[in-house]
PDB file of N, CA and C in Angstrom:
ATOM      1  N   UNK A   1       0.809  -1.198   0.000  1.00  0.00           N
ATOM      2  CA  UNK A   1       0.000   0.000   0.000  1.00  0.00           C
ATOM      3  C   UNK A   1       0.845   1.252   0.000  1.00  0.00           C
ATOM      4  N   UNK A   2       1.904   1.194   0.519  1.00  0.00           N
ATOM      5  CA  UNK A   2       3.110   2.048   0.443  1.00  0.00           C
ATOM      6  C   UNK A   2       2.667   3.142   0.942  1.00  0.00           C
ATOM      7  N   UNK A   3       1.958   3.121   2.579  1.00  0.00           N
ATOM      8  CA  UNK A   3       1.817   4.177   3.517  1.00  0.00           C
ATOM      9  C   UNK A   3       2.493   3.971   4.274  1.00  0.00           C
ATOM     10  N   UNK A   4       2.624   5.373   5.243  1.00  0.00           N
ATOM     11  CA  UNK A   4       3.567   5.506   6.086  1.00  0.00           C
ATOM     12  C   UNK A   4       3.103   4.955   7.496  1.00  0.00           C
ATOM     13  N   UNK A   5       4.051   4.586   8.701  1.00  0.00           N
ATOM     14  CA  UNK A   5       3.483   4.240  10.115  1.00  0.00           C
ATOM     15  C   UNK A   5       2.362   5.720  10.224  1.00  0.00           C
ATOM     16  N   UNK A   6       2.676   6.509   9.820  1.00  0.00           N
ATOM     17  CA  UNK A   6       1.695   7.993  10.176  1.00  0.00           C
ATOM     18  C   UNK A   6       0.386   8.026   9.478  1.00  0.00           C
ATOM     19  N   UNK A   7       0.305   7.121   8.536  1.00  0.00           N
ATOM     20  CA  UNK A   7      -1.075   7.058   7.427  1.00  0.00           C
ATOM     21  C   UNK A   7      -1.629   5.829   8.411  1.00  0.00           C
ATOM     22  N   UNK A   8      -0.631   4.683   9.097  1.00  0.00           N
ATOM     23  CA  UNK A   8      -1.592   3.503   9.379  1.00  0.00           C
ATOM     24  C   UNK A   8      -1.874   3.685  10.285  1.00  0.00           C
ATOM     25  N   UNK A   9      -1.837   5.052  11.354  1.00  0.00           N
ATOM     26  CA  UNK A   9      -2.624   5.211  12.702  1.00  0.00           C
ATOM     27  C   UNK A   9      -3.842   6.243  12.224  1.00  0.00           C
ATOM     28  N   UNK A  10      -5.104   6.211  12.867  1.00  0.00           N
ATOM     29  CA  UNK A  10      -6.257   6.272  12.489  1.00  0.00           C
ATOM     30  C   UNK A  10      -6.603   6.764  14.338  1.00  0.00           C
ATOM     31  N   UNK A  11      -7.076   7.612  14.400  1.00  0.00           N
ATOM     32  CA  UNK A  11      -8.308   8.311  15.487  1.00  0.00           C
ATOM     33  C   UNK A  11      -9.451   7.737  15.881  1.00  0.00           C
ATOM     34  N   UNK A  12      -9.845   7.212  17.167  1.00  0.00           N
ATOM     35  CA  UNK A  12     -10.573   6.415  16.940  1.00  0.00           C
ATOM     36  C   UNK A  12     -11.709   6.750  17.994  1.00  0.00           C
ATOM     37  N   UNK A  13     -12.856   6.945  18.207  1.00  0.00           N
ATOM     38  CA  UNK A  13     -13.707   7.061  19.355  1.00  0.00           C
ATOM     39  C   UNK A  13     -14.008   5.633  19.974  1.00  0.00           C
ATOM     40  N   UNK A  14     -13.132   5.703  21.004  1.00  0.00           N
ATOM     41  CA  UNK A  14     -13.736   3.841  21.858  1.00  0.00           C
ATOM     42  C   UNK A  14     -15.268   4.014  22.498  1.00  0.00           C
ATOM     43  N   UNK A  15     -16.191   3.178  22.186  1.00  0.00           N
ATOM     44  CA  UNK A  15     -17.100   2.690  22.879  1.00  0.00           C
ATOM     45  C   UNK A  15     -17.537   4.016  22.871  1.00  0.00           C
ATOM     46  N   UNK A  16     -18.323   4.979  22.129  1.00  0.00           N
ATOM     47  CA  UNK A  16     -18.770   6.183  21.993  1.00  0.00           C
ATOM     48  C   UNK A  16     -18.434   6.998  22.752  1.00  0.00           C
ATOM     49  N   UNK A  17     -17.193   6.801  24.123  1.00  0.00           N
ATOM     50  CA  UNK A  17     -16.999   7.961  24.626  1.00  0.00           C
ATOM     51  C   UNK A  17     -16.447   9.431  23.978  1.00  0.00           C
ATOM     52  N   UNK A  18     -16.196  10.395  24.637  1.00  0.00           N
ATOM     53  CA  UNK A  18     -16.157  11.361  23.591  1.00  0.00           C
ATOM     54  C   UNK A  18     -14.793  12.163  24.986  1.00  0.00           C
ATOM     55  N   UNK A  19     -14.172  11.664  25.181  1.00  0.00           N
ATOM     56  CA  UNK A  19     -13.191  12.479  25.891  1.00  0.00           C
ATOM     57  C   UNK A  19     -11.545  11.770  25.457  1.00  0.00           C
ATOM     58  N   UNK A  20     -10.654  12.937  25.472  1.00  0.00           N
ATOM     59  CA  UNK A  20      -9.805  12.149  24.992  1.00  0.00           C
ATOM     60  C   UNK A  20      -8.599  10.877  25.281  1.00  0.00           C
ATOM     61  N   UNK A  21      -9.307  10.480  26.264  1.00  0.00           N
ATOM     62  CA  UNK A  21      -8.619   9.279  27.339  1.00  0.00           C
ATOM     63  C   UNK A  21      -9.123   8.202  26.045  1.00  0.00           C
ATOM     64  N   UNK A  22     -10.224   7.916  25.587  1.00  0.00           N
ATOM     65  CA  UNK A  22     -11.228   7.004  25.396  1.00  0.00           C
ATOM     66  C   UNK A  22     -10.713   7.126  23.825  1.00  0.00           C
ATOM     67  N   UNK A  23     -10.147   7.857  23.289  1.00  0.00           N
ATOM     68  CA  UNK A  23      -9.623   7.848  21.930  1.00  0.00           C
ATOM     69  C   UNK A  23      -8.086   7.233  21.441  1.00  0.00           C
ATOM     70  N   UNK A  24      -8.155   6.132  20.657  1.00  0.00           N
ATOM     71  CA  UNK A  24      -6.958   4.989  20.386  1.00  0.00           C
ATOM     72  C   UNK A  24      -6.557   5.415  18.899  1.00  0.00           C
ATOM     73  N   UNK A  25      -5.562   4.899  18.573  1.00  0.00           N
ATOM     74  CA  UNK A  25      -5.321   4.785  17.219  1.00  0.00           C
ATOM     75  C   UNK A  25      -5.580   3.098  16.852  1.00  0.00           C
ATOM     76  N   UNK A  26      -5.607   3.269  15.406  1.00  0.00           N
ATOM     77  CA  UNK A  26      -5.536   2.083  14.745  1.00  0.00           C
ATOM     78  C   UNK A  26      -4.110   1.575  14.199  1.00  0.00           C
ATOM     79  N   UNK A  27      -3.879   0.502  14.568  1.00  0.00           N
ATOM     80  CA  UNK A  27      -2.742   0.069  13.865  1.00  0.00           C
ATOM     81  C   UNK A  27      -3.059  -1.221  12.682  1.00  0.00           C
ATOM     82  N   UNK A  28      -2.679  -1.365  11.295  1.00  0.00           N
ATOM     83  CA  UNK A  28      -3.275  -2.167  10.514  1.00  0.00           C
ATOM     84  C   UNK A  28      -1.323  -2.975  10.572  1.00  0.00           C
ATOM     85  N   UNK A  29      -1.374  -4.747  11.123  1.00  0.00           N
ATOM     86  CA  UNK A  29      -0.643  -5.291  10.723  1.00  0.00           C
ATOM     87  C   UNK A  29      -0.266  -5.688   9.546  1.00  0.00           C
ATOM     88  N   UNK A  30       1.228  -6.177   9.282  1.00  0.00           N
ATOM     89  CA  UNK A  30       1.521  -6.294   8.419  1.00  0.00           C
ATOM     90  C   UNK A  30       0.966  -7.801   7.423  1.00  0.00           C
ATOM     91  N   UNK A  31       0.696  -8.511   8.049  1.00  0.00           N
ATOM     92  CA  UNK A  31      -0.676  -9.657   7.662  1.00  0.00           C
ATOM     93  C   UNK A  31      -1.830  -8.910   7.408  1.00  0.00           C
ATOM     94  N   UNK A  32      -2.407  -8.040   7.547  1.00  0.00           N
ATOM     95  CA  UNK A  32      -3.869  -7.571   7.521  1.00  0.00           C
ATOM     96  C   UNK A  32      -3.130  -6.225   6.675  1.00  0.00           C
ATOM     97  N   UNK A  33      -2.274  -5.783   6.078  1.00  0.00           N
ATOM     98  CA  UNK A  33      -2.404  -5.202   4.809  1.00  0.00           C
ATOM     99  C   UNK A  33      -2.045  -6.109   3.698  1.00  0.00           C
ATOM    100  N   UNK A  34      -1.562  -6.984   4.047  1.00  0.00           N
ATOM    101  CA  UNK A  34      -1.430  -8.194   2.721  1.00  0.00           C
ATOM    102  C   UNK A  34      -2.808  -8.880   2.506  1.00  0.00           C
ATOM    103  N   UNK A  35      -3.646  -8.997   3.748  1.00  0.00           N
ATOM    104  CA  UNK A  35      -4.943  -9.473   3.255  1.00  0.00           C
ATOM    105  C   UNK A  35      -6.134  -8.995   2.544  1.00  0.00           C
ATOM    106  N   UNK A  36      -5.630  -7.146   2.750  1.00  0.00           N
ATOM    107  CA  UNK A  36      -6.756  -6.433   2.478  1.00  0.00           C
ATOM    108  C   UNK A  36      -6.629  -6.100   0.911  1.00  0.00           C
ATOM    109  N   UNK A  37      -4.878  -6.218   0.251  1.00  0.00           N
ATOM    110  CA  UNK A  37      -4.790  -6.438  -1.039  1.00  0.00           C
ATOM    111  C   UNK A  37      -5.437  -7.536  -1.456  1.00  0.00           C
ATOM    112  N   UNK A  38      -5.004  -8.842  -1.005  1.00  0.00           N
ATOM    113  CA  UNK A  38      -5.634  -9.847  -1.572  1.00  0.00           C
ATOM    114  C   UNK A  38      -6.821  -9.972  -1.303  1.00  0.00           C
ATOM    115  N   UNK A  39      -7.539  -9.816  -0.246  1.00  0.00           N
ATOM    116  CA  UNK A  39      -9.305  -9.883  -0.301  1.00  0.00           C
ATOM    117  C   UNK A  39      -9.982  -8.723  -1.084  1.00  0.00           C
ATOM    118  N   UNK A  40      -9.338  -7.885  -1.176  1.00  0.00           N
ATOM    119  CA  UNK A  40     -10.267  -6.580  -2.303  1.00  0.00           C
ATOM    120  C   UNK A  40     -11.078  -5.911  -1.238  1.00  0.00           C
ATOM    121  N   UNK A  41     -10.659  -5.520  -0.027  1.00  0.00           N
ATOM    122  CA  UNK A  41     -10.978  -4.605   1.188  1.00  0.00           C
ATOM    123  C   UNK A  41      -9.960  -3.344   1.327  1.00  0.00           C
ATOM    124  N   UNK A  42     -10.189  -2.204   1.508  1.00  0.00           N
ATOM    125  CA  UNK A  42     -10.017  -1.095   1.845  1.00  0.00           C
ATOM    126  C   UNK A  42      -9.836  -1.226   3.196  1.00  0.00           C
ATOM    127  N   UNK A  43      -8.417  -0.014   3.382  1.00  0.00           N
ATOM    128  CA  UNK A  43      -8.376   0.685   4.992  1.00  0.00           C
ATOM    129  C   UNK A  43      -9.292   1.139   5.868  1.00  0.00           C
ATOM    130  N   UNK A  44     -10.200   2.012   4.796  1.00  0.00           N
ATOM    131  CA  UNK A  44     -11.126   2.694   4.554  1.00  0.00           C
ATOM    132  C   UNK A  44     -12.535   1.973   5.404  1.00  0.00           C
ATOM    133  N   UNK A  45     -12.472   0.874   4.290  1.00  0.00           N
ATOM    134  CA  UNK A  45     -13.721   0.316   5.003  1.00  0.00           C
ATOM    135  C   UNK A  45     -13.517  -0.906   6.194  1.00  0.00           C
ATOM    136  N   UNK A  46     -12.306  -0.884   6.562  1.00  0.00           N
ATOM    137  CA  UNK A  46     -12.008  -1.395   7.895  1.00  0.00           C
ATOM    138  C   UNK A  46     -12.235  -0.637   8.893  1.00  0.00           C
ATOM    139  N   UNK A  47     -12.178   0.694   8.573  1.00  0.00           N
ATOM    140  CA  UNK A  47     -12.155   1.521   9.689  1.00  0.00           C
ATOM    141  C   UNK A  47     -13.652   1.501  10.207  1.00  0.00           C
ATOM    142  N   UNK A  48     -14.472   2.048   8.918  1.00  0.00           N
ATOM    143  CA  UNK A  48     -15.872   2.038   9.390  1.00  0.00           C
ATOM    144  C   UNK A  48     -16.684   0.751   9.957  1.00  0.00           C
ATOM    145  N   UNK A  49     -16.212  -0.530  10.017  1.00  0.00           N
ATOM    146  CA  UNK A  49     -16.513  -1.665  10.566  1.00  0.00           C
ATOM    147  C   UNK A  49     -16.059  -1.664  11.990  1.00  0.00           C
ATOM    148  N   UNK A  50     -15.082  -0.823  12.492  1.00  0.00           N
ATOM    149  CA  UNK A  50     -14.644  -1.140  13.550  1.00  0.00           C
ATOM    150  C   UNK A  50     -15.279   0.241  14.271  1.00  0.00           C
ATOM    151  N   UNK A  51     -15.332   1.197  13.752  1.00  0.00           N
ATOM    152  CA  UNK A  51     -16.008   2.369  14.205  1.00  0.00           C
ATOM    153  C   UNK A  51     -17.697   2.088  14.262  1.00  0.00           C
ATOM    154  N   UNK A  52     -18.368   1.569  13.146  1.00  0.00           N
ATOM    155  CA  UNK A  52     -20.046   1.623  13.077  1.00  0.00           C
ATOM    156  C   UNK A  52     -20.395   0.468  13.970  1.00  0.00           C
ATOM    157  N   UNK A  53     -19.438  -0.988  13.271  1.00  0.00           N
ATOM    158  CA  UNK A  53     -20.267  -2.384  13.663  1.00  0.00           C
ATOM    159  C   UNK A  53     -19.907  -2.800  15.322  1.00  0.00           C
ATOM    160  N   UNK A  54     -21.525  -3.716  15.658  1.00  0.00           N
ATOM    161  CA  UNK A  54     -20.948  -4.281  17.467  1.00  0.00           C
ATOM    162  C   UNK A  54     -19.743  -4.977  17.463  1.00  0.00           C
ATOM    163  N   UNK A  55     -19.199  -5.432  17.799  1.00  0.00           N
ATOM    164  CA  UNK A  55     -17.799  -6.003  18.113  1.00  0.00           C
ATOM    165  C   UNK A  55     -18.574  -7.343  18.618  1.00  0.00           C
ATOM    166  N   UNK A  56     -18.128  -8.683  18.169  1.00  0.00           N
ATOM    167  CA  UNK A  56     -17.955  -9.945  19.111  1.00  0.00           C
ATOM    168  C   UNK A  56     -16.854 -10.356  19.894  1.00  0.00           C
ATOM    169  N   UNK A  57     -17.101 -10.837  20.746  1.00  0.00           N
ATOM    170  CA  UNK A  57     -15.474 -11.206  21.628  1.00  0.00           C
ATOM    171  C   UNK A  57     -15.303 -12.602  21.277  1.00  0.00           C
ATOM    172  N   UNK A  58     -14.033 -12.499  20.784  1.00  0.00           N
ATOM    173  CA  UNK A  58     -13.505 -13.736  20.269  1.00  0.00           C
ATOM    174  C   UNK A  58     -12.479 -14.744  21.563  1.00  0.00           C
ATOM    175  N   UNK A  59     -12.489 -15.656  20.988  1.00  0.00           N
ATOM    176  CA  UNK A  59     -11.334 -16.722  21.845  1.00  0.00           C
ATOM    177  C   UNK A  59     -10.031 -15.822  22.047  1.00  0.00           C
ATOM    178  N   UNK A  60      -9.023 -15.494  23.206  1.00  0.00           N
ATOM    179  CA  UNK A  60      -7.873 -14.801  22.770  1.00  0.00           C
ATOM    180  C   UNK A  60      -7.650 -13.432  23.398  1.00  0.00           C
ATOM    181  N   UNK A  61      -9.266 -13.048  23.511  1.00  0.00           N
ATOM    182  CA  UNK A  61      -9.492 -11.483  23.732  1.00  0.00           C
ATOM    183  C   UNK A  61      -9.189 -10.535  22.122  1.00  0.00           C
ATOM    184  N   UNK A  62      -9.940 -11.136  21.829  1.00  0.00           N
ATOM    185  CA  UNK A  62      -9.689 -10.474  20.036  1.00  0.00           C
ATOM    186  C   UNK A  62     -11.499 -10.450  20.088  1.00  0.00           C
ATOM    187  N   UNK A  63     -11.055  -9.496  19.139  1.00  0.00           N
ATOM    188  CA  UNK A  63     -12.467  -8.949  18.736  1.00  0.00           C
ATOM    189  C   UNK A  63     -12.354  -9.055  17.488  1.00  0.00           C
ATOM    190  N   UNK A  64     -14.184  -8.719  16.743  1.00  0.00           N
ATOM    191  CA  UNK A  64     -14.836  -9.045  15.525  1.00  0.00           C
ATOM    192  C   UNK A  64     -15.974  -7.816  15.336  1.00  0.00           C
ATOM    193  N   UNK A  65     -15.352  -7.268  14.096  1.00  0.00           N
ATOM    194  CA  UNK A  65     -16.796  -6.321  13.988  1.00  0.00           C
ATOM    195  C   UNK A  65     -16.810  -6.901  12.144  1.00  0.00           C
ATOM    196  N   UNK A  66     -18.229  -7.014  11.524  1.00  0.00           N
ATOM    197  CA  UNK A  66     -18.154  -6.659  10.012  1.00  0.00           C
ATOM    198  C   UNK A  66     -19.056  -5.573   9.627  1.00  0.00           C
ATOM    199  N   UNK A  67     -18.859  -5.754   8.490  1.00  0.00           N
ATOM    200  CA  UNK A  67     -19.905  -4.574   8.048  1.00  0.00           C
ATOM    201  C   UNK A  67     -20.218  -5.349   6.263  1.00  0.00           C
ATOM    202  N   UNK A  68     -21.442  -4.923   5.560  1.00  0.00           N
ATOM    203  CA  UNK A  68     -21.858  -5.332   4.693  1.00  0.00           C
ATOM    204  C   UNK A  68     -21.729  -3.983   3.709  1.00  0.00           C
ATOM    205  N   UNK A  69     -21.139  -3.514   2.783  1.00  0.00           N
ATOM    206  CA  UNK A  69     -20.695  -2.746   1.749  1.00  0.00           C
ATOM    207  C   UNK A  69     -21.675  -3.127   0.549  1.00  0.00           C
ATOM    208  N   UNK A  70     -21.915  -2.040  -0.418  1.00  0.00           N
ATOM    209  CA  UNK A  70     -22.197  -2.153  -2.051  1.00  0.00           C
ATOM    210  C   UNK A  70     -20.859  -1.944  -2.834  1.00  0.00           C
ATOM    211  N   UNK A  71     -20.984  -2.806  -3.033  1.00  0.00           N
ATOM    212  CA  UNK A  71     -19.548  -3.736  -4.425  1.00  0.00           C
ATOM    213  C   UNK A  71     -19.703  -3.311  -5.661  1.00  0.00           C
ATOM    214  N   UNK A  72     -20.615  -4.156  -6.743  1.00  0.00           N
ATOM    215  CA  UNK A  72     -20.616  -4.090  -7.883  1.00  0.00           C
ATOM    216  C   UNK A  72     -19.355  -4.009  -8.363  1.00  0.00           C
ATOM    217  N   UNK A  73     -18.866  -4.983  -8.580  1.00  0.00           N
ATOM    218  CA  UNK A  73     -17.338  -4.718  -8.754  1.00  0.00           C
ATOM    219  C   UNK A  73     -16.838  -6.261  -9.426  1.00  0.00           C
ATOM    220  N   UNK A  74     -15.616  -6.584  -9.572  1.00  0.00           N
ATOM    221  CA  UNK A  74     -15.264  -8.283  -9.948  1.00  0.00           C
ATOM    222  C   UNK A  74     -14.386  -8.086  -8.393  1.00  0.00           C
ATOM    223  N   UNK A  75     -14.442  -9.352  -7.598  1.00  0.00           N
ATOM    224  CA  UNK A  75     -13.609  -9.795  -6.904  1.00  0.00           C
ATOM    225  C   UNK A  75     -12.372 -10.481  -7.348  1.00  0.00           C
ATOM    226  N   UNK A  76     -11.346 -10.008  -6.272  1.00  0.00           N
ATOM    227  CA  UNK A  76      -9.782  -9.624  -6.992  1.00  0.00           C
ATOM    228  C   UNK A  76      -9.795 -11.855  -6.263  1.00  0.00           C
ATOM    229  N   UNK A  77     -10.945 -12.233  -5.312  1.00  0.00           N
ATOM    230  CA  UNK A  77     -10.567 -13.428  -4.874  1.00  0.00           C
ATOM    231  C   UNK A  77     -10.838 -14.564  -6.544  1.00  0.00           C
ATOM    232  N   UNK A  78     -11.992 -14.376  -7.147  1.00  0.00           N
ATOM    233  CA  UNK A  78     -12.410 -15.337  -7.955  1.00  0.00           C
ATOM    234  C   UNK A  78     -12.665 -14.838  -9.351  1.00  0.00           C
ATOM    235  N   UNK A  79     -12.402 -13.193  -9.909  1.00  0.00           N
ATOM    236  CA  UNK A  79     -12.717 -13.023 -11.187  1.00  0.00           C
ATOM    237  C   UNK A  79     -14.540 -12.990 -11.261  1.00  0.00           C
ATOM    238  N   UNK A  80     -15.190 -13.024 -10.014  1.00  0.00           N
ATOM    239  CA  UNK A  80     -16.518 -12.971 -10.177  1.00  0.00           C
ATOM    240  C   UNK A  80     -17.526 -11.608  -9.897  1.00  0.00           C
ATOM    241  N   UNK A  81     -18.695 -10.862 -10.804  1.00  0.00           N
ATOM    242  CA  UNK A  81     -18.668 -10.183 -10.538  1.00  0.00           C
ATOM    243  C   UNK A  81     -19.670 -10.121  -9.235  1.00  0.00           C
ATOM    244  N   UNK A  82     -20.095  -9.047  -8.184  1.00  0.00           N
ATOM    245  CA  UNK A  82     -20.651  -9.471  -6.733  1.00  0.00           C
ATOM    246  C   UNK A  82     -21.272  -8.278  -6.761  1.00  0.00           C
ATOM    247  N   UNK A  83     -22.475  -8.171  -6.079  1.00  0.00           N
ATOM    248  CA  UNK A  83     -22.961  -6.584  -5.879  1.00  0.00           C
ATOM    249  C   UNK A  83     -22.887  -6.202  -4.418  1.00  0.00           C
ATOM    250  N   UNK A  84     -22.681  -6.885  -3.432  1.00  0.00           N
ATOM    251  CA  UNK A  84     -21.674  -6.493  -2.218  1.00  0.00           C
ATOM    252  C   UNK A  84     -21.001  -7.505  -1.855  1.00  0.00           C
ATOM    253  N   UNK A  85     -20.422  -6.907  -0.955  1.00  0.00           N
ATOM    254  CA  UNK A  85     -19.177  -7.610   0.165  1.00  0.00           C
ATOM    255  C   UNK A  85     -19.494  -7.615   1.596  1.00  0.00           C
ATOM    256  N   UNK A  86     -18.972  -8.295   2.497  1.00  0.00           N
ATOM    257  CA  UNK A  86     -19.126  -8.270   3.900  1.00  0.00           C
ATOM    258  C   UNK A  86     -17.539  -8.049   4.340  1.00  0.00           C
ATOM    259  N   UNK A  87     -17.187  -6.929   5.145  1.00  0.00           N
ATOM    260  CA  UNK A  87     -15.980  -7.037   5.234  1.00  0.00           C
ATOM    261  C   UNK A  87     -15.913  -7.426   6.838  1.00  0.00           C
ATOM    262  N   UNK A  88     -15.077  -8.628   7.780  1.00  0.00           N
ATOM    263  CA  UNK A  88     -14.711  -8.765   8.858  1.00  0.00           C
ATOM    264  C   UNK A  88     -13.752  -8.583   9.555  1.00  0.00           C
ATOM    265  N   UNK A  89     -13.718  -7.715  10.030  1.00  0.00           N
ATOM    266  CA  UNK A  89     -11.887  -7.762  10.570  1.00  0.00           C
ATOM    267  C   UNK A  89     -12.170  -8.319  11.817  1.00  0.00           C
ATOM    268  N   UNK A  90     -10.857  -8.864  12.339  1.00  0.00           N
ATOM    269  CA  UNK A  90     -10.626  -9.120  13.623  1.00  0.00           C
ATOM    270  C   UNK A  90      -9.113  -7.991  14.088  1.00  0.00           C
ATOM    271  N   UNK A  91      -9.596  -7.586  15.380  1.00  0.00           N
ATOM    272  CA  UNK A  91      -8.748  -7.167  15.918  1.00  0.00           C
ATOM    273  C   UNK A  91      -8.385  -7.307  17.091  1.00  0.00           C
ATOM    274  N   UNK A  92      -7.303  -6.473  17.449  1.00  0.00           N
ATOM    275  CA  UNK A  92      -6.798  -6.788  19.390  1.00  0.00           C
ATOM    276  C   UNK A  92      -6.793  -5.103  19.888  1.00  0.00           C
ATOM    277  N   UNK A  93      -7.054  -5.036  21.018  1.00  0.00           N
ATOM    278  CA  UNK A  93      -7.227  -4.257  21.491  1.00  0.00           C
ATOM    279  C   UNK A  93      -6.023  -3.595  23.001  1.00  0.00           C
ATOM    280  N   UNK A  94      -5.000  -2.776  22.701  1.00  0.00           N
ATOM    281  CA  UNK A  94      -4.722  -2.916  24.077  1.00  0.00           C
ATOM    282  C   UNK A  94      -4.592  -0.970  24.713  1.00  0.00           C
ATOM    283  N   UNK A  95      -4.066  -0.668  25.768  1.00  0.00           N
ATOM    284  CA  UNK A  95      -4.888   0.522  26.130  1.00  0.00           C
ATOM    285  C   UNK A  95      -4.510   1.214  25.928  1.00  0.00           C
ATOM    286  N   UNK A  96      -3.212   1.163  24.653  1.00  0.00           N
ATOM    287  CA  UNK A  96      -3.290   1.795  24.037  1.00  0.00           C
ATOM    288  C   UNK A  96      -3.769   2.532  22.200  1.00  0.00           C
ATOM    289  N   UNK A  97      -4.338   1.385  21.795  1.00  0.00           N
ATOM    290  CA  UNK A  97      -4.213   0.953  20.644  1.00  0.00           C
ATOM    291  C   UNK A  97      -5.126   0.041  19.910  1.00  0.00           C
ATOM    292  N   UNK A  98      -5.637  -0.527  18.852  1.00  0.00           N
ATOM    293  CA  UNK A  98      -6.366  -1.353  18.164  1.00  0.00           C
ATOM    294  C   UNK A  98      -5.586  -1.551  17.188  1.00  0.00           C
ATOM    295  N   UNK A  99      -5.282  -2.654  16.993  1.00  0.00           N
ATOM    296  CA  UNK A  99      -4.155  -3.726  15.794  1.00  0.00           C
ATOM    297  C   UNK A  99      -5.119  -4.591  15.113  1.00  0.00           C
ATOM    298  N   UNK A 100      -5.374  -4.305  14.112  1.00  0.00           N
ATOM    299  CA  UNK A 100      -5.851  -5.069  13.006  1.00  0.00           C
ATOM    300  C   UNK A 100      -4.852  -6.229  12.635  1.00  0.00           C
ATOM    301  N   UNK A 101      -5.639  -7.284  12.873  1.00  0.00           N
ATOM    302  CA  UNK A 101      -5.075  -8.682  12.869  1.00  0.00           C
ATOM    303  C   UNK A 101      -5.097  -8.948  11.282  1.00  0.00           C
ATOM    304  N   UNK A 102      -6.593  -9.344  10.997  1.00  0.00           N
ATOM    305  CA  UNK A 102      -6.246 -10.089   9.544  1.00  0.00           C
ATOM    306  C   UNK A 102      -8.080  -9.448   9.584  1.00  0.00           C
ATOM    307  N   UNK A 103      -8.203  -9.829   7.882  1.00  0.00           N
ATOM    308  CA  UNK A 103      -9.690  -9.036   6.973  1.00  0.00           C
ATOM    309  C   UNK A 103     -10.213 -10.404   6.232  1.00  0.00           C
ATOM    310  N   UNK A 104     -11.168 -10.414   5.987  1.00  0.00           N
ATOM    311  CA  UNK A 104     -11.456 -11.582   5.601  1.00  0.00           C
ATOM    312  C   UNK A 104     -13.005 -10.770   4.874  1.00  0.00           C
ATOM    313  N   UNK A 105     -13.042 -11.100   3.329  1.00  0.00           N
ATOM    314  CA  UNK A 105     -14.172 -10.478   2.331  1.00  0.00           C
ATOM    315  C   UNK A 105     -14.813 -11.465   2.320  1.00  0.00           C
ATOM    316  N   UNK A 106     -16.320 -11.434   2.424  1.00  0.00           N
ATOM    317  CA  UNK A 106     -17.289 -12.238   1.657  1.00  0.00           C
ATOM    318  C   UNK A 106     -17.997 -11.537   1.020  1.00  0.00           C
ATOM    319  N   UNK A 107     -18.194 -12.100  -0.501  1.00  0.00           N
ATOM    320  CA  UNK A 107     -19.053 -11.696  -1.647  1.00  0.00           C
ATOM    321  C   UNK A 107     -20.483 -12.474  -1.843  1.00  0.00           C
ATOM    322  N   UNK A 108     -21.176 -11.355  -2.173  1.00  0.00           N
ATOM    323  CA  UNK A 108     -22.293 -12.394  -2.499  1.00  0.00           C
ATOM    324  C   UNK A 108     -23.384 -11.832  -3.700  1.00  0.00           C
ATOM    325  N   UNK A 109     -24.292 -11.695  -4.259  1.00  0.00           N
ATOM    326  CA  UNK A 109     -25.063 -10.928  -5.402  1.00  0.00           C
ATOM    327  C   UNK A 109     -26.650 -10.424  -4.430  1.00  0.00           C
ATOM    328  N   UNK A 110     -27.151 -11.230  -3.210  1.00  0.00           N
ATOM    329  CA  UNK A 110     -27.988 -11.301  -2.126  1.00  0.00           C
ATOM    330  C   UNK A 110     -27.373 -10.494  -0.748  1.00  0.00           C
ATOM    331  N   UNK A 111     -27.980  -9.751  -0.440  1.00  0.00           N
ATOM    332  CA  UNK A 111     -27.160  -8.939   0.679  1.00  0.00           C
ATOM    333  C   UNK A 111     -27.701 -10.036   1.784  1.00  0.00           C
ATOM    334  N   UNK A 112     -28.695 -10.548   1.761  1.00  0.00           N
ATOM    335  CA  UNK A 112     -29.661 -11.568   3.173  1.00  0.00           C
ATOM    336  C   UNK A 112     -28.596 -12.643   2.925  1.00  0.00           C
ATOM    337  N   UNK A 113     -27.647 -13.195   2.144  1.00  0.00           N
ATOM    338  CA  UNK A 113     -26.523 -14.232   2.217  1.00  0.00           C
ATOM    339  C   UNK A 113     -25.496 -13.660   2.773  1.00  0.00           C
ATOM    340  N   UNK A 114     -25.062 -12.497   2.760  1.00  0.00           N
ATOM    341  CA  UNK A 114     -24.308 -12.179   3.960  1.00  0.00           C
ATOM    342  C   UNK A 114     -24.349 -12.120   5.392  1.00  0.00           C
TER     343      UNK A 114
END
């Protein structure tokens, strides 16, 4: 993606507080920008999954938010064309910070199959 450590930290409002204790950056690992080339996901729309969607708590203390996007597009996974995506990230959380683990796209032409 050929951004800088200064492009991959991101502002973040935790848990809707609004003071600035409660505000983290994002950090996107170096696995989870290789995935977001190869799954055909944006920084972009990682962010808003982790900012809009509930979070699940995963095994680990890792968390899960997705979000469901309009595509219309060919997926870079199968050459197929899709009219959205579901994008999932998992991340970790620590007090200072949110690290994007890995992204994982699902396509589908039915948004109710996502």
């Amino acid at each position: 993606m050929g951004s800088s450590r200064a492009a991959d930290l991101f502002r973040i409002c935790h848990a809707g507080a609004a003071t600035e204790s409660a505000i983290k950056s994002i950090r996107f690992s170096e696995h989870a920008k290789t995935r977001l080339l190869q799954r055909g996901a944006t920084e972009e729309e990682v962010l808003e999954c982790i900012r809009q969607s509930p979070r699940s708590v995963l095994p680990g203390g890792r968390f899960s938010a997705r979000k469901t996007f309009l595509f219309g597009a060919i997926s870079p996974m199968n050459n197929q064309h899709y009219r959205f995506k579901r994008i999932e990230t998992i991340f970790a959380e620590t007090p200072d910070e949110i690290v994007v683990v890995t992204v994982k796209v699902y396509s589908s032409n039915e948004e109710r199959d996502l």
